[in-house]
C-alpha atoms as a PDB file:
ATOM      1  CA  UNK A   1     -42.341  63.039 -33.013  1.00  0.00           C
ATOM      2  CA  UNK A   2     -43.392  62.684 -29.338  1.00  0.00           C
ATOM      3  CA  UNK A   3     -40.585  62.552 -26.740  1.00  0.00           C
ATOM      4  CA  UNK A   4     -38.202  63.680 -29.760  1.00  0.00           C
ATOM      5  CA  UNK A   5     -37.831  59.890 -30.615  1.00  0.00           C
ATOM      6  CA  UNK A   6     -38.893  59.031 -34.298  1.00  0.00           C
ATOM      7  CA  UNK A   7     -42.362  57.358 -34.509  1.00  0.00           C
ATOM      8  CA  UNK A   8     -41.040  53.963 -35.125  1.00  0.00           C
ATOM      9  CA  UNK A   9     -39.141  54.156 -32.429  1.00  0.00           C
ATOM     10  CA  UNK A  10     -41.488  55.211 -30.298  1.00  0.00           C
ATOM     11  CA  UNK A  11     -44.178  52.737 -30.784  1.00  0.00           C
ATOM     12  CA  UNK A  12     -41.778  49.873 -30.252  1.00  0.00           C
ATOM     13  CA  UNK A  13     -41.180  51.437 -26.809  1.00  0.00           C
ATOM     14  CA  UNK A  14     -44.920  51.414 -25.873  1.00  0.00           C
ATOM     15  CA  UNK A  15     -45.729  47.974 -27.474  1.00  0.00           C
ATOM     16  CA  UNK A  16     -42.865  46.737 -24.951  1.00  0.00           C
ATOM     17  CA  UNK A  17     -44.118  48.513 -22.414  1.00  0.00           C
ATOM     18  CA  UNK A  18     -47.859  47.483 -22.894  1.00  0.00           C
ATOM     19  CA  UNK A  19     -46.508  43.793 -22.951  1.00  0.00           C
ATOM     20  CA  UNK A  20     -44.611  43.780 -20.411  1.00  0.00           C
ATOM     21  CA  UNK A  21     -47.460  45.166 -18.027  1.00  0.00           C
ATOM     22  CA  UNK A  22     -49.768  42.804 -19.188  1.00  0.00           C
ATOM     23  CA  UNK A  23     -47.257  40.069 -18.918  1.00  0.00           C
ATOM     24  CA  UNK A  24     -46.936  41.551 -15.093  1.00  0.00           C
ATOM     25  CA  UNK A  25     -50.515  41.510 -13.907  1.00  0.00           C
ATOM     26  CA  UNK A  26     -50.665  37.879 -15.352  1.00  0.00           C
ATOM     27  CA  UNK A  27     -47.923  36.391 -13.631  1.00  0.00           C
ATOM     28  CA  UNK A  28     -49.398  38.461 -10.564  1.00  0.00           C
ATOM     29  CA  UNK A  29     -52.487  36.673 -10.754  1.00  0.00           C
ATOM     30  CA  UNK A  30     -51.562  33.367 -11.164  1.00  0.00           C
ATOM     31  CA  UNK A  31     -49.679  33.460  -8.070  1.00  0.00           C
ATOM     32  CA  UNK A  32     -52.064  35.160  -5.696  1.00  0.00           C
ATOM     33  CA  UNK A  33     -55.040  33.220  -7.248  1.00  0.00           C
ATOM     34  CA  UNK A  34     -57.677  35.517  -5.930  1.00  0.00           C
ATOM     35  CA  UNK A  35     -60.884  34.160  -5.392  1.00  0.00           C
ATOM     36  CA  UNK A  36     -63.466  35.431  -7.668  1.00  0.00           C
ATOM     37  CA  UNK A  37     -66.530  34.126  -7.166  1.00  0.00           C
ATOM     38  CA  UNK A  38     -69.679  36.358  -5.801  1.00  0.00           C
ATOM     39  CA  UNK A  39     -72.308  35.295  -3.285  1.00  0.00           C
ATOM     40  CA  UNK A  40     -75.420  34.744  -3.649  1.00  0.00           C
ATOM     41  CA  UNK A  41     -76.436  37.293  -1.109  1.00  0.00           C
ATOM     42  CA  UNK A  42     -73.801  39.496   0.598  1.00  0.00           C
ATOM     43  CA  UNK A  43     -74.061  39.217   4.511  1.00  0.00           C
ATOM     44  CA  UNK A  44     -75.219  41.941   6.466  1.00  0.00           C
ATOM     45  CA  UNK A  45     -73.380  43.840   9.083  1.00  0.00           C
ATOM     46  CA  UNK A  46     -75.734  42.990  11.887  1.00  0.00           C
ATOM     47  CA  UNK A  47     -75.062  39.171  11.463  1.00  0.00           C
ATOM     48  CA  UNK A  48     -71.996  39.167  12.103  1.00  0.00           C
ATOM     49  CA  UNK A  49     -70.741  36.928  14.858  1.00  0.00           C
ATOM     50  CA  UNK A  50     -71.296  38.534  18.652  1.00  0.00           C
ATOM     51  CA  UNK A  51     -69.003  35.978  20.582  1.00  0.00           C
ATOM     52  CA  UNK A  52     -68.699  37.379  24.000  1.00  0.00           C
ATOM     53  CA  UNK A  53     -64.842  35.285  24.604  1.00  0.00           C
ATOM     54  CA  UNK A  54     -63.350  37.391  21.637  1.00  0.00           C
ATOM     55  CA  UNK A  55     -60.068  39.125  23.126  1.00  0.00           C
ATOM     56  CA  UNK A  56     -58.072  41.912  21.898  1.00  0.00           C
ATOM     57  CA  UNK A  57     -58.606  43.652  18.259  1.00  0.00           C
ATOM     58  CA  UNK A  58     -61.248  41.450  17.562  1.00  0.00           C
ATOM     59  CA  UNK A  59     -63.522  42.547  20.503  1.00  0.00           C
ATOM     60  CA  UNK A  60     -62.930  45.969  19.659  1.00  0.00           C
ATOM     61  CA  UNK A  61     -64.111  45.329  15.990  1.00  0.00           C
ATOM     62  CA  UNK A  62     -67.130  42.867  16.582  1.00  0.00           C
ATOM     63  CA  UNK A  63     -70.466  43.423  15.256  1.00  0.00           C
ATOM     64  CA  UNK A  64     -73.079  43.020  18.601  1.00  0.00           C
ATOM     65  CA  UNK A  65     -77.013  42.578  18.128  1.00  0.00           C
ATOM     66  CA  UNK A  66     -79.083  44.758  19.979  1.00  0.00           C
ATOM     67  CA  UNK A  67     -82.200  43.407  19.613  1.00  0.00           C
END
């Protein structure tokens, strides 16, 4: 008998608890909607944009060409 609960018992308790996550992530996910699709071809790092007016965070984190 796991947990001292009798086996019955006990396998009620994870069924509910099973459904009850899956019901979770599926109510989740239908309300986020992620976007799952993949590309083609991923973009590389270097093509990111270099816009010299960027202010703030997003000059700090901007990708710049070298060559």
């Amino acid at each position: 008998m796991p947990a001292g609960m009798a086996w019955g018992s006990y396998i009620k308790v994870v069924t509910a608890s099973m459904i009850s996550m899956l019901a979770g992530a599926a109510v989740v996910h239908n309300y986020y909607k992620p976007n799952l699709t993949i590309p083609e071809v991923p973009p590389l790092p270097a093509d990111a944009v270099a816009d010299e007016n960027l202010e703030g965070f997003r000059k700090i984190v901007s990708v710049k060409k070298t060559s």
